[in-house]
N, C-alpha and C. Protein backbone atom coordinates (compact mmCIF):
# COMPACT_ATOMS: atom_id res chain seq x y z
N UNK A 1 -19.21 -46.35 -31.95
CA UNK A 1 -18.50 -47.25 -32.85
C UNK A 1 -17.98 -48.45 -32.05
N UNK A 2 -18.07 -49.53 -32.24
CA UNK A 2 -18.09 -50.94 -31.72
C UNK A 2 -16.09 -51.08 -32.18
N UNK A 3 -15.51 -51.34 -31.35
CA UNK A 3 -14.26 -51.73 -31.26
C UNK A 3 -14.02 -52.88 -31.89
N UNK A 4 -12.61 -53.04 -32.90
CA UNK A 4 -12.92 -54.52 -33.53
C UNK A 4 -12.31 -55.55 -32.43
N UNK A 5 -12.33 -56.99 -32.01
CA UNK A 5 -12.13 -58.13 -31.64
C UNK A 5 -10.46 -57.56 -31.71
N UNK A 6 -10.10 -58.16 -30.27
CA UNK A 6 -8.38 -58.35 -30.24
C UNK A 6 -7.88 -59.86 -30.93
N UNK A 7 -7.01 -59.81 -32.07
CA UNK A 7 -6.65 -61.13 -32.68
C UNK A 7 -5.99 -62.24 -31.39
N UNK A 8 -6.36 -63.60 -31.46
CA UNK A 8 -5.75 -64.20 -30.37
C UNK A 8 -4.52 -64.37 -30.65
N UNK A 9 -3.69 -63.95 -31.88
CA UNK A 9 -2.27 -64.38 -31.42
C UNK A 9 -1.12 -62.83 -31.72
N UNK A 10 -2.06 -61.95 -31.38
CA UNK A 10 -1.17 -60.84 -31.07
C UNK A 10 0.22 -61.28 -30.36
N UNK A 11 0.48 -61.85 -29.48
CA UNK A 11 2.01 -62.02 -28.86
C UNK A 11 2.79 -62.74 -29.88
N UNK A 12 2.45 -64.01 -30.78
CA UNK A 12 2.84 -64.54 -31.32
C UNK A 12 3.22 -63.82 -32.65
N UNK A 13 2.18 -63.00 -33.21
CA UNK A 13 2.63 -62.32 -34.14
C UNK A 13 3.66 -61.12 -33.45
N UNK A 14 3.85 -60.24 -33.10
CA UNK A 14 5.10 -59.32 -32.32
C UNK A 14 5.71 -60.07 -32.21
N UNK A 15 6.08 -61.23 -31.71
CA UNK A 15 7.32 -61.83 -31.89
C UNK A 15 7.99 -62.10 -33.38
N UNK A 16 7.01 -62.39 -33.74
CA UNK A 16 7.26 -62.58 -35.36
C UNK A 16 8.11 -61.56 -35.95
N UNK A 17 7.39 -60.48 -35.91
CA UNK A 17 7.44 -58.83 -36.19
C UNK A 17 8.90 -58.52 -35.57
N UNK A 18 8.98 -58.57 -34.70
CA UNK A 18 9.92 -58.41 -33.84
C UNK A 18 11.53 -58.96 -34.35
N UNK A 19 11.44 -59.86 -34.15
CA UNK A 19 13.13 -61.35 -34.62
C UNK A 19 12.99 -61.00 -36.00
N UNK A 20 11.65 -60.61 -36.79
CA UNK A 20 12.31 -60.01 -38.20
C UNK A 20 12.93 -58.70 -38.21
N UNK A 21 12.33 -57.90 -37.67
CA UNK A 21 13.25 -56.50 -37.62
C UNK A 21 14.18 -56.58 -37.13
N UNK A 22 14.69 -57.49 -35.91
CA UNK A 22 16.09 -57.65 -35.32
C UNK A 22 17.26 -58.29 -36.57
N UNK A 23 16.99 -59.12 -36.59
CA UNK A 23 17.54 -59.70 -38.03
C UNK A 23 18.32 -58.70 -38.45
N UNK A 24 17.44 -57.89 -39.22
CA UNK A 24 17.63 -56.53 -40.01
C UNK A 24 19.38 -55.67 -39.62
N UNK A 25 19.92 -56.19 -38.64
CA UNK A 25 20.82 -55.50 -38.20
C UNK A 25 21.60 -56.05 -37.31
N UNK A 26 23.09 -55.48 -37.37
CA UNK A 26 24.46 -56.76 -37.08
C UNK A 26 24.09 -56.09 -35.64
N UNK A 27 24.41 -57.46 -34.70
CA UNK A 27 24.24 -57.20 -32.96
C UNK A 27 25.41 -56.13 -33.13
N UNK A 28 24.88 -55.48 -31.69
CA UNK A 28 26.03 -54.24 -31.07
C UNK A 28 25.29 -53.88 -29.78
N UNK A 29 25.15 -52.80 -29.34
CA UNK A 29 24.56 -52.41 -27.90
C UNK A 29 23.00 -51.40 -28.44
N UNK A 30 22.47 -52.16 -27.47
CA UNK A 30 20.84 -51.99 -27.91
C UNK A 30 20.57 -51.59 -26.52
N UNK A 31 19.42 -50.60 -26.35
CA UNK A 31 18.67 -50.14 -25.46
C UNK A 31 17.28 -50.45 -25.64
N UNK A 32 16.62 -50.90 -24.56
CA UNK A 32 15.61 -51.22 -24.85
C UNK A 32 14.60 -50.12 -23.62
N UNK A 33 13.85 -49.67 -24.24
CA UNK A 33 13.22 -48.23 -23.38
C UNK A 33 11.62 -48.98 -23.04
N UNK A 34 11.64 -48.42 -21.53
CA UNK A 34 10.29 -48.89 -21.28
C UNK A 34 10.21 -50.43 -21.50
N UNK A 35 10.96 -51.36 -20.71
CA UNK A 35 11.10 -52.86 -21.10
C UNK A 35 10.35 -53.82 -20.84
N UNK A 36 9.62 -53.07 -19.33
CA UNK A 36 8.54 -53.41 -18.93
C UNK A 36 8.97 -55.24 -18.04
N UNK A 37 8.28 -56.03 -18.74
CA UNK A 37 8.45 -56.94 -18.44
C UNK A 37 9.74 -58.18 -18.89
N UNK A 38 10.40 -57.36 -19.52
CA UNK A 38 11.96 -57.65 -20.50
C UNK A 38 12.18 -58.66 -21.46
N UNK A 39 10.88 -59.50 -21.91
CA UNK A 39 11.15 -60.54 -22.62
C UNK A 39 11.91 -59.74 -24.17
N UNK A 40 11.57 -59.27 -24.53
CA UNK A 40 11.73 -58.36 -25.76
C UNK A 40 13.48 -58.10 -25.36
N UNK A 41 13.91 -57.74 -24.41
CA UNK A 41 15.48 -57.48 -24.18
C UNK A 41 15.79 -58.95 -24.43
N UNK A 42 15.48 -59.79 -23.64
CA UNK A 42 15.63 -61.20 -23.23
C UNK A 42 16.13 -61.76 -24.89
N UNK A 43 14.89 -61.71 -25.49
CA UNK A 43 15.08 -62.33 -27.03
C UNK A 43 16.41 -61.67 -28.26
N UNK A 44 16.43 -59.86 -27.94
CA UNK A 44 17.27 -59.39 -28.13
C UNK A 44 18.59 -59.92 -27.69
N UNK A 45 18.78 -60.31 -26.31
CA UNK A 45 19.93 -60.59 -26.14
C UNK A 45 20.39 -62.07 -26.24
N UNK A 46 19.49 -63.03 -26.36
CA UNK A 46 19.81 -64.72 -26.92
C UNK A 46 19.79 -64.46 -28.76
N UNK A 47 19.77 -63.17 -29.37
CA UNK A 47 19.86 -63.41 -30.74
C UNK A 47 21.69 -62.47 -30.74
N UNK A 48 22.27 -62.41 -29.46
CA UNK A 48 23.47 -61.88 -29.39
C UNK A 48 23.81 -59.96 -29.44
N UNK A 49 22.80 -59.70 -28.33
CA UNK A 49 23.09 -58.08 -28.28
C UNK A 49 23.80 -58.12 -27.10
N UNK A 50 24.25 -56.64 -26.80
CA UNK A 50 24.39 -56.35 -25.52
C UNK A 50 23.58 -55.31 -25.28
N UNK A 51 22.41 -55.85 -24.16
CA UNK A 51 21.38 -55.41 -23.76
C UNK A 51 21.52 -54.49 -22.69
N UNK A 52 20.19 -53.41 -22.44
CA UNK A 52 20.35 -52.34 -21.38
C UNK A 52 19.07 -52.12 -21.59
N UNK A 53 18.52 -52.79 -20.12
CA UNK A 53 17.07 -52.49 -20.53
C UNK A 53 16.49 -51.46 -19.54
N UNK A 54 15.46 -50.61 -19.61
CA UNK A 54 14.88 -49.40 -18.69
C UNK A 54 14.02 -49.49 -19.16
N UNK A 55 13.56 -48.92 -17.81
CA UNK A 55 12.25 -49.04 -17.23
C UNK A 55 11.47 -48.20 -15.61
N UNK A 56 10.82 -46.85 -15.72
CA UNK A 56 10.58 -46.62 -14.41
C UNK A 56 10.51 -47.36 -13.49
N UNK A 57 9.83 -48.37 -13.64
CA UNK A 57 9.07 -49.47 -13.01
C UNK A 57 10.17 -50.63 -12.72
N UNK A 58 10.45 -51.15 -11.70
CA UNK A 58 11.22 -52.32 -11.79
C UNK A 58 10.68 -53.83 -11.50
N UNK A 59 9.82 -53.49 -11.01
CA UNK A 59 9.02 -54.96 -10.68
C UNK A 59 8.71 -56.37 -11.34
N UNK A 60 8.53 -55.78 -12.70
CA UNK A 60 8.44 -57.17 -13.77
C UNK A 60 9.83 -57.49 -14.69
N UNK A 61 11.05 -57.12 -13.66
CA UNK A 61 12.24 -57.16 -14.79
C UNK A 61 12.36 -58.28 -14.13
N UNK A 62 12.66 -59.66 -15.38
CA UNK A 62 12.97 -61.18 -14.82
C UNK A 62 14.35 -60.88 -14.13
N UNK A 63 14.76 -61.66 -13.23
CA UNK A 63 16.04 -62.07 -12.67
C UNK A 63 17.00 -63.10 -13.98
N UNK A 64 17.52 -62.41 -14.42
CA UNK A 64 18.38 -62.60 -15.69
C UNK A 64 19.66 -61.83 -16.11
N UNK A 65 20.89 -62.51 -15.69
CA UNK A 65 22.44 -61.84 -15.84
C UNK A 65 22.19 -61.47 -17.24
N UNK A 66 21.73 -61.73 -18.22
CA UNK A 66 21.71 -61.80 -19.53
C UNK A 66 21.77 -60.38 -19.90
N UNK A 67 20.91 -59.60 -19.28
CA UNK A 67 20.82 -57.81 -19.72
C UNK A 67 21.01 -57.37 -18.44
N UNK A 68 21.41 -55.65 -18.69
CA UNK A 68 21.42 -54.65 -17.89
C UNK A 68 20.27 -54.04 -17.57
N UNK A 69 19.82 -54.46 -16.50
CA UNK A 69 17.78 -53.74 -15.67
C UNK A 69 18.78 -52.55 -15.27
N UNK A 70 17.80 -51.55 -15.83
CA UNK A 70 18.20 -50.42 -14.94
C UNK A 70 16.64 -49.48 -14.53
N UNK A 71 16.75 -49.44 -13.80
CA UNK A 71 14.86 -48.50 -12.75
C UNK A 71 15.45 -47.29 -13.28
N UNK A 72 14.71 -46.40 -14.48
CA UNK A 72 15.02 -44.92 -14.84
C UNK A 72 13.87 -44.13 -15.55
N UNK A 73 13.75 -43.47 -15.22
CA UNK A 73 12.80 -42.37 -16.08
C UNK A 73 13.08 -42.72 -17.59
N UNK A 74 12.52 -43.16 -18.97
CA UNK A 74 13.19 -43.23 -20.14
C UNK A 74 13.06 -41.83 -20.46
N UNK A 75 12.67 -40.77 -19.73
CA UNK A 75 12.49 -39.57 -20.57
C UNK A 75 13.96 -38.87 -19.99
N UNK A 76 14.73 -39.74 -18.78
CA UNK A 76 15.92 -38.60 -18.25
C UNK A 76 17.39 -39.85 -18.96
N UNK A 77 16.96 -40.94 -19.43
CA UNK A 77 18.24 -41.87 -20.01
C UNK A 77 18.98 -41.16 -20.91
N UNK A 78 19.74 -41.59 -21.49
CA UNK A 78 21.23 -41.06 -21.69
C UNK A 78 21.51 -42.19 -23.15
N UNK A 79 20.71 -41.51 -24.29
CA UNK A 79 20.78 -42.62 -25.32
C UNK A 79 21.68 -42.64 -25.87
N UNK A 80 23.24 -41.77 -25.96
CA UNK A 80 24.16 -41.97 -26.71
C UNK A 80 24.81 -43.42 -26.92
N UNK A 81 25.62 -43.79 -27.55
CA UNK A 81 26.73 -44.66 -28.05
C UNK A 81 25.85 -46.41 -27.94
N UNK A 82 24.85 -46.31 -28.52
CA UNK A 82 23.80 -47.30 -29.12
C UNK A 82 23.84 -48.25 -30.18
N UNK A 83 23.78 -49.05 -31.18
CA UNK A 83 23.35 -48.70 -32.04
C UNK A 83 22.79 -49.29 -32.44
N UNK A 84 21.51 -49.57 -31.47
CA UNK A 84 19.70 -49.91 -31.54
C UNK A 84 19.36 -49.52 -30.93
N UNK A 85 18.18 -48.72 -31.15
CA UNK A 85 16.71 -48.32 -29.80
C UNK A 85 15.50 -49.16 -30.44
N UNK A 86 15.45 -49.83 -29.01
CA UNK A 86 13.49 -50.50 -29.27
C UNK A 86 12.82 -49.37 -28.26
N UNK A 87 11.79 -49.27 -28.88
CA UNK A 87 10.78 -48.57 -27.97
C UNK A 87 9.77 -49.18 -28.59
N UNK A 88 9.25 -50.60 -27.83
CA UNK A 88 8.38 -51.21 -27.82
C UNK A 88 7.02 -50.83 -26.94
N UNK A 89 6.00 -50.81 -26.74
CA UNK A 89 4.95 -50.89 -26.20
C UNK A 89 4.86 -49.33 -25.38
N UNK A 90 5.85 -48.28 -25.88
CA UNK A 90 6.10 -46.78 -25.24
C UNK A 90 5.65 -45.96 -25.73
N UNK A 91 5.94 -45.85 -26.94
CA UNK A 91 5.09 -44.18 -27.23
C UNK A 91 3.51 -44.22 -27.11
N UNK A 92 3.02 -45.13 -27.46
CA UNK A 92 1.41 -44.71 -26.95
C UNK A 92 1.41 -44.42 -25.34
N UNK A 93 2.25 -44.12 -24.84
CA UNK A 93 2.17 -44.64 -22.96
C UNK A 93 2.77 -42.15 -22.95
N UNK A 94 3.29 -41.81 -24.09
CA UNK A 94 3.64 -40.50 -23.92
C UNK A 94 3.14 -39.50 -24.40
N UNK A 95 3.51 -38.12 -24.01
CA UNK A 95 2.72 -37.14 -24.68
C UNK A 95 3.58 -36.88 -25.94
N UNK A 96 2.79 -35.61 -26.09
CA UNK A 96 3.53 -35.45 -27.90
C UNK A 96 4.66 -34.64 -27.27
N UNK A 97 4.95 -33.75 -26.26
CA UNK A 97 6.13 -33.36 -25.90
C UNK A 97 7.42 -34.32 -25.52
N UNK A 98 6.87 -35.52 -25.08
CA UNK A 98 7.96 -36.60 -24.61
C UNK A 98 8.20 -37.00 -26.01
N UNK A 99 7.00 -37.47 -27.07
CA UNK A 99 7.69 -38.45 -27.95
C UNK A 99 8.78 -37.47 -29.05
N UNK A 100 8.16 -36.19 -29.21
CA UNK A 100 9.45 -35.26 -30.03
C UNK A 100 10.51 -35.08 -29.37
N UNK A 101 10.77 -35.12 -27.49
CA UNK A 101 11.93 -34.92 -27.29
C UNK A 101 13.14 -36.24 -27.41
N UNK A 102 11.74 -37.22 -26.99
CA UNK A 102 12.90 -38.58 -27.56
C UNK A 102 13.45 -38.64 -28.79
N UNK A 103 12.46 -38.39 -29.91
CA UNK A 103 12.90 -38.14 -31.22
C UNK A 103 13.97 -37.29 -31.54
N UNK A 104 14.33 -36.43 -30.66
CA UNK A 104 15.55 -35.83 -30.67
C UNK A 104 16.45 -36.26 -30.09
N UNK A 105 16.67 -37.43 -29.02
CA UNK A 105 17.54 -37.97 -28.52
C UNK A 105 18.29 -39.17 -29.08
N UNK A 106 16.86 -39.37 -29.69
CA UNK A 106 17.64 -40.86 -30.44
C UNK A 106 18.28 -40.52 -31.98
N UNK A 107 18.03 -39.39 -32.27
CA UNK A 107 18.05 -38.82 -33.86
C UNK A 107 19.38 -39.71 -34.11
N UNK A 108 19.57 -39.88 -35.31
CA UNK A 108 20.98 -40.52 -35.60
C UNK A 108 21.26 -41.98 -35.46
N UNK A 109 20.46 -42.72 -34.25
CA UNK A 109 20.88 -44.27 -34.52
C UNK A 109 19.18 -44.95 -34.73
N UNK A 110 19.39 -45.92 -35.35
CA UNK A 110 17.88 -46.47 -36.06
C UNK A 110 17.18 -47.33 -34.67
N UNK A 111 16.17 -47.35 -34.77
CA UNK A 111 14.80 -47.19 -33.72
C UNK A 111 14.10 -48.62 -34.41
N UNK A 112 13.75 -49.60 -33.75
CA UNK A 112 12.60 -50.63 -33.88
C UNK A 112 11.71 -50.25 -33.15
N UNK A 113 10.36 -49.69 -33.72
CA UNK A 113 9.24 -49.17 -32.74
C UNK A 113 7.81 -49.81 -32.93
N UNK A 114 7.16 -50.14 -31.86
CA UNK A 114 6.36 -50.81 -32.41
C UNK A 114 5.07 -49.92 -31.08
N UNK A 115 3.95 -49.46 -32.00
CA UNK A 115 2.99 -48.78 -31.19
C UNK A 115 1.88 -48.71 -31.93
N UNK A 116 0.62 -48.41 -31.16
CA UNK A 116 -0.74 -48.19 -31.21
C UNK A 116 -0.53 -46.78 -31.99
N UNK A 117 -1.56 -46.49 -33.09
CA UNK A 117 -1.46 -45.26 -33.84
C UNK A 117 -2.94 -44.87 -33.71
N UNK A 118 -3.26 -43.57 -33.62
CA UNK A 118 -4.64 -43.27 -33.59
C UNK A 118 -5.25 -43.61 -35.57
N UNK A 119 -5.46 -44.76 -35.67
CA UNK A 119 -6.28 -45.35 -37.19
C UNK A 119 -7.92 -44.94 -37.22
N UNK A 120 -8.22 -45.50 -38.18
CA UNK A 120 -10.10 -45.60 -38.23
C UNK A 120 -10.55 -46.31 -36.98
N UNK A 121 -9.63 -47.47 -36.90
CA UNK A 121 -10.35 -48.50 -36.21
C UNK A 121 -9.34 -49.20 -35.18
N UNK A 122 -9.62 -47.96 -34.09
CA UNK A 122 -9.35 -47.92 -32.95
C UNK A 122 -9.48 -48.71 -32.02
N UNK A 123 -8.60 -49.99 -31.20
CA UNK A 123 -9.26 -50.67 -30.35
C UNK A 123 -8.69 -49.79 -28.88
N UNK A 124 -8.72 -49.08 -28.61
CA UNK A 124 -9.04 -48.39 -27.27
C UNK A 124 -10.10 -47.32 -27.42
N UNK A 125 -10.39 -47.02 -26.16
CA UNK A 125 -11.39 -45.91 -26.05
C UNK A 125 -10.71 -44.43 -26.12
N UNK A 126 -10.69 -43.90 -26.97
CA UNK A 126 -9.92 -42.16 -27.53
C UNK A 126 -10.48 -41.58 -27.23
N UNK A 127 -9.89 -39.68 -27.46
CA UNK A 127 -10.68 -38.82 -27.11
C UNK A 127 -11.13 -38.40 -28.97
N UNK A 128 -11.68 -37.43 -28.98
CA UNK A 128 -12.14 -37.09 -30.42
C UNK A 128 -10.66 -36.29 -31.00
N UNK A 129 -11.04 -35.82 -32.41
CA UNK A 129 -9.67 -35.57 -32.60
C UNK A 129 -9.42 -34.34 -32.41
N UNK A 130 -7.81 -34.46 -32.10
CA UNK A 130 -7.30 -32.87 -31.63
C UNK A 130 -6.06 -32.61 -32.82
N UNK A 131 -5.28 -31.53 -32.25
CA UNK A 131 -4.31 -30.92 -33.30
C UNK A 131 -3.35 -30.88 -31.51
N UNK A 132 -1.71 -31.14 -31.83
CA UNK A 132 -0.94 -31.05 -30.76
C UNK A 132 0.23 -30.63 -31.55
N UNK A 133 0.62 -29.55 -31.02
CA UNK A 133 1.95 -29.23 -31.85
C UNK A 133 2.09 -29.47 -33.47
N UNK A 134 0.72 -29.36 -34.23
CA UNK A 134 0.66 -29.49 -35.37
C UNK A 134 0.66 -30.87 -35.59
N UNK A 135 0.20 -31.54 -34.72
CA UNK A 135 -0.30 -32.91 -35.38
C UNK A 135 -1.40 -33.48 -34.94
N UNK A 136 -1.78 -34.44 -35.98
CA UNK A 136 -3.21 -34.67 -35.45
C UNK A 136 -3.45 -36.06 -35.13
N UNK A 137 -3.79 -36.29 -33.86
CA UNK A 137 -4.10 -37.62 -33.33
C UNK A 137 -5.44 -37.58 -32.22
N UNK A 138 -5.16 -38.00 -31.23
CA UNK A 138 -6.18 -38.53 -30.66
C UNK A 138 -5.77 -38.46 -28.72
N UNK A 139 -6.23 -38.31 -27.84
CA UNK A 139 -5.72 -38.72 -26.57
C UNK A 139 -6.41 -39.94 -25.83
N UNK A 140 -4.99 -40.44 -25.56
CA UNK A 140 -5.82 -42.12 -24.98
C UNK A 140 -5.67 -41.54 -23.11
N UNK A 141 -6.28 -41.98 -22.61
CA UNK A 141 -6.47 -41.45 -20.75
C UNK A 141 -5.44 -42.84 -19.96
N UNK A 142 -4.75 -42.06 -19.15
CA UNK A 142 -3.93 -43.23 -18.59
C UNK A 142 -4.57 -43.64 -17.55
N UNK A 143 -5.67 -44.28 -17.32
CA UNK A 143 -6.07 -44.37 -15.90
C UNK A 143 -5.23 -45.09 -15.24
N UNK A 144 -5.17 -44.97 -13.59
CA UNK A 144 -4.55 -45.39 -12.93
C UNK A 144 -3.09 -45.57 -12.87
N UNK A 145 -2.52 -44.74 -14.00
CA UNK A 145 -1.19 -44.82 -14.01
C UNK A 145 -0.32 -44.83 -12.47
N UNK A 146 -0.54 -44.19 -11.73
CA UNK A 146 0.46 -44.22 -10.56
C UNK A 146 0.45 -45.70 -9.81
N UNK A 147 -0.46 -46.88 -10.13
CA UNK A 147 -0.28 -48.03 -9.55
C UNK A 147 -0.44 -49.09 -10.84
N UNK A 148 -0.60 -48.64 -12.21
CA UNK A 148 -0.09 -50.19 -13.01
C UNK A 148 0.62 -50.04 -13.67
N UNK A 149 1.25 -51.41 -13.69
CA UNK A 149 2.74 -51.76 -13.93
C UNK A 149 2.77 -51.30 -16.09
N UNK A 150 1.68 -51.45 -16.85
CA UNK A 150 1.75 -51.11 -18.10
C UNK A 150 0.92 -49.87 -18.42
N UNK A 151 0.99 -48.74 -17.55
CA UNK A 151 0.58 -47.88 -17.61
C UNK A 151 1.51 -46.88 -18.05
N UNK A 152 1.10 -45.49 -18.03
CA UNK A 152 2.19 -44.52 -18.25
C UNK A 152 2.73 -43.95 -16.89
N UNK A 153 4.03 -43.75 -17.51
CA UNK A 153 4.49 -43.32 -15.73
C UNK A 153 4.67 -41.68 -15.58
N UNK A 154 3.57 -41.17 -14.97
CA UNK A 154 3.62 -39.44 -14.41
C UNK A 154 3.02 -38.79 -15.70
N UNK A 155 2.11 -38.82 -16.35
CA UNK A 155 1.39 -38.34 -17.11
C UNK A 155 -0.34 -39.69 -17.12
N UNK A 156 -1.38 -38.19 -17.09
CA UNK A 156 -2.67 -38.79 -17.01
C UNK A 156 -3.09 -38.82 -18.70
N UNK A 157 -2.87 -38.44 -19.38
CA UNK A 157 -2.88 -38.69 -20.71
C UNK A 157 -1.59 -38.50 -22.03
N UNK A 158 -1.99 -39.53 -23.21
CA UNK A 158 -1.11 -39.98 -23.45
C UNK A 158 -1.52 -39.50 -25.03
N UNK A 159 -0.68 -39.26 -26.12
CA UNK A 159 -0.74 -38.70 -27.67
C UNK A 159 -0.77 -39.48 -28.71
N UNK A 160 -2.05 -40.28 -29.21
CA UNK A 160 -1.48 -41.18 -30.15
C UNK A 160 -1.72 -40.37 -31.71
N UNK A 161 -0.50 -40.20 -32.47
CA UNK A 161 -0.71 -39.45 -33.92
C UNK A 161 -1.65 -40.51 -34.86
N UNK A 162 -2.23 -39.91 -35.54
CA UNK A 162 -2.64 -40.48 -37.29
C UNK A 162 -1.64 -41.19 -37.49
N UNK A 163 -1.40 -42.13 -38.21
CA UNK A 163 -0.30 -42.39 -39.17
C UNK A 163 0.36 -41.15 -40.08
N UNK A 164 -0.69 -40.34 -40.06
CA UNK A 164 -0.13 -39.94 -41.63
C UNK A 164 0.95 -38.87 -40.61
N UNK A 165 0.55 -38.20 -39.15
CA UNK A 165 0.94 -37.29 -38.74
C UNK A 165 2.78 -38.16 -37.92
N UNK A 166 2.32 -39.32 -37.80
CA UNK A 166 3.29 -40.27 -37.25
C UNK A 166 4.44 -40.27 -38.11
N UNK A 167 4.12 -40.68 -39.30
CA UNK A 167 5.42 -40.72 -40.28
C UNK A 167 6.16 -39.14 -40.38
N UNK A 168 5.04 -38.15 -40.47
CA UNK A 168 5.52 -36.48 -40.36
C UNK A 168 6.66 -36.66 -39.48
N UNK A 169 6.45 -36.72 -37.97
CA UNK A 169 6.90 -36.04 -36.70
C UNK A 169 8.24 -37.31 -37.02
N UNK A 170 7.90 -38.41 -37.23
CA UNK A 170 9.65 -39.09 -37.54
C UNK A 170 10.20 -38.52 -39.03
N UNK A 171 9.50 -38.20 -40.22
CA UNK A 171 10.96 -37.67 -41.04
C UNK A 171 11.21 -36.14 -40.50
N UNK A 172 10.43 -35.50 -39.72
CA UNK A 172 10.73 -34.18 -39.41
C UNK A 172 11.92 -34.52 -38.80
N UNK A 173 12.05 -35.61 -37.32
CA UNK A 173 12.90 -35.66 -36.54
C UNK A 173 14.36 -36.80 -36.76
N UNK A 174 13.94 -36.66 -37.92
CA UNK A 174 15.64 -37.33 -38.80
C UNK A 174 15.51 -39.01 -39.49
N UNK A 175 13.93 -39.35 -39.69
CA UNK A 175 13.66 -40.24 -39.91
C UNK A 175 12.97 -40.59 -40.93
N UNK A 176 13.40 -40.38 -42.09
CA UNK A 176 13.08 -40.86 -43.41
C UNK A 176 12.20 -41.50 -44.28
N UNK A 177 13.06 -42.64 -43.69
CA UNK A 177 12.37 -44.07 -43.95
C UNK A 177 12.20 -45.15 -42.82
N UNK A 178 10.85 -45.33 -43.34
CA UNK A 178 10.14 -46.30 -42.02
C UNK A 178 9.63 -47.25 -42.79
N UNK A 179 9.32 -48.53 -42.35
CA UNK A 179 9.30 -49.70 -43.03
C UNK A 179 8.41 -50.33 -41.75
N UNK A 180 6.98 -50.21 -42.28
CA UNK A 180 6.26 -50.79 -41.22
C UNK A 180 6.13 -52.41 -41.65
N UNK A 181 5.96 -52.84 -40.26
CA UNK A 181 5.31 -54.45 -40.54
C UNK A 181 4.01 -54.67 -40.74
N UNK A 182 3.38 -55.52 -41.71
CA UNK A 182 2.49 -56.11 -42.38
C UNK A 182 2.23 -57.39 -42.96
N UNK A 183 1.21 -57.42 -42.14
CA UNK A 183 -0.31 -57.04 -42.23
C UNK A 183 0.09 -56.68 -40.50
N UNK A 184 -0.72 -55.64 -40.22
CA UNK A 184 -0.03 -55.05 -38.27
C UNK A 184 -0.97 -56.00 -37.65
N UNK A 185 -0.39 -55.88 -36.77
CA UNK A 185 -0.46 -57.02 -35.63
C UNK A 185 -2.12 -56.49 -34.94
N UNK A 186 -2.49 -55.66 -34.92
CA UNK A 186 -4.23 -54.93 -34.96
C UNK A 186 -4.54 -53.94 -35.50
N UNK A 187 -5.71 -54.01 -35.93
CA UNK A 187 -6.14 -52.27 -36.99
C UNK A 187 -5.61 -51.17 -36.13
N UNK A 188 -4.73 -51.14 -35.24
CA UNK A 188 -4.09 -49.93 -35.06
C UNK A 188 -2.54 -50.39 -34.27
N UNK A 189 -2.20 -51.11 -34.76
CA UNK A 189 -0.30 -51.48 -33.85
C UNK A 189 0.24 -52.29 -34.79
N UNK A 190 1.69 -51.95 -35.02
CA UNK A 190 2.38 -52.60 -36.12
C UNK A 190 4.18 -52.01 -35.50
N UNK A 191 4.79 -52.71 -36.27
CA UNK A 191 6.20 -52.69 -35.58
C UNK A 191 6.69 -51.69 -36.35
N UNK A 192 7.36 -51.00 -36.25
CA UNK A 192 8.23 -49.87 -37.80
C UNK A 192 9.51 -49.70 -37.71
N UNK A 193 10.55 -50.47 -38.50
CA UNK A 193 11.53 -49.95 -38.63
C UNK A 193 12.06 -48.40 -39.06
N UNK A 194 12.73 -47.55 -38.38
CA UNK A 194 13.18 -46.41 -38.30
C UNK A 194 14.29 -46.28 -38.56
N UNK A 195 14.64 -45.95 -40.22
CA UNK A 195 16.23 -45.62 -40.31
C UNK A 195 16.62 -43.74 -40.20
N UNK A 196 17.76 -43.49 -39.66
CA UNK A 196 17.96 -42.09 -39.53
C UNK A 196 18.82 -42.09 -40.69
N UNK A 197 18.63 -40.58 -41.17
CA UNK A 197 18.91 -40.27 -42.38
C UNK A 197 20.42 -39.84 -42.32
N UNK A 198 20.73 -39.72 -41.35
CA UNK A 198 22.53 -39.65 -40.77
C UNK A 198 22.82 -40.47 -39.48
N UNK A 199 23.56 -41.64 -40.04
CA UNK A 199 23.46 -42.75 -39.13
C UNK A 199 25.03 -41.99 -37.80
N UNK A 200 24.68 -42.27 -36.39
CA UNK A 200 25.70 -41.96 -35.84
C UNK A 200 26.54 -43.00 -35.87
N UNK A 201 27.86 -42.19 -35.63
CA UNK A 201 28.84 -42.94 -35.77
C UNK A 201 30.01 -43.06 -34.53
């Protein structure tokens, strides 16, 4: 099966995607997981958050007083007293054991997530389909993870669900209602707002 064409303004649209879901919600203290290269904190925090961004990796965090870089495992962070999580460009990067245990960490405060879903029309190379803890997706291969910077960090493969199994594993894990962005940014990545069905307080 022939992979479809990457759109040329994927960045431009996520941004789009992005400052609309932020919108969506009065500034307060936001975590931004897996930040990678931090523009996404960056924009978060010139629209007035107080930012905390992580990231195993520290190398592509700009030199910017603006947010908190912190070099951390996002699977050992400490998500309490939030009340935003982005996990931008991360869960396709985890297994299905990491992304249910995050789903239990963050349960309670609402999530802007924006990730690759195993769809029809797949632009990475997958494995065929499997069943993982009762869901059904696909495994993407991390090559070279131990030396690139947008790779996964300490896992050689990574869990991407169906949609249909995606929306499951978030209302299972306290997440209701999801409000994806559209038209997604490629036949398989789109941003999703995540409200928890008992907001913490």
């Amino acid at each position: 099966m022939q992979r479809p064409k990457r759109p040329k303004d994927v960045s431009a649209r996520r941004h789009d995607l992005f400052d609309a879901a932020l919108r969506t919600f009065v500034p307060g203290r936001l975590v931004d997981l897996g930040a990678g290269h931090g523009g996404f904190s960056l924009r978060a925090a010139r629209a007035g958050w107080n930012v905390t961004a992580i990231d195993a990796r520290d190398e592509r965090f700009p030199k910017d007083d603006a947010v908190t870089w912190v070099r951390q495992d996002v699977r050992e962070a400490d998500l309490s007293g939030y009340d935003l999580i982005l996990c931008l460009g991360l869960w396709y990067h985890l297994t299905v054991d990491d992304q249910l245990d995050l789903l239990k960490r963050m349960s309670g405060t609402p999530v802007i997530l924006d990730t690759h879903l195993a769809t029809e029309q797949p632009t990475h190379d997958l494995s065929d389909p499997v069943e993982e803890r009762g869901y059904s997706g696909r495994f993407y291969a991390e090559k070279g993870w131990w030396n690139r910077a947008t790779a996964s960090w300490n896992n050689t493969a990574s869990f991407w669900p169906t949609p249909e199994s995606f929306y499951r594993m978030l209302a299972e894990y306290g997440y209701p209602a999801v409000f994806a962005g559209t038209p997604w940014v490629t036949t398989d990545r789109t941003f999703f707002i995540c409200t928890p069905a008992v907001a913490n307080r």
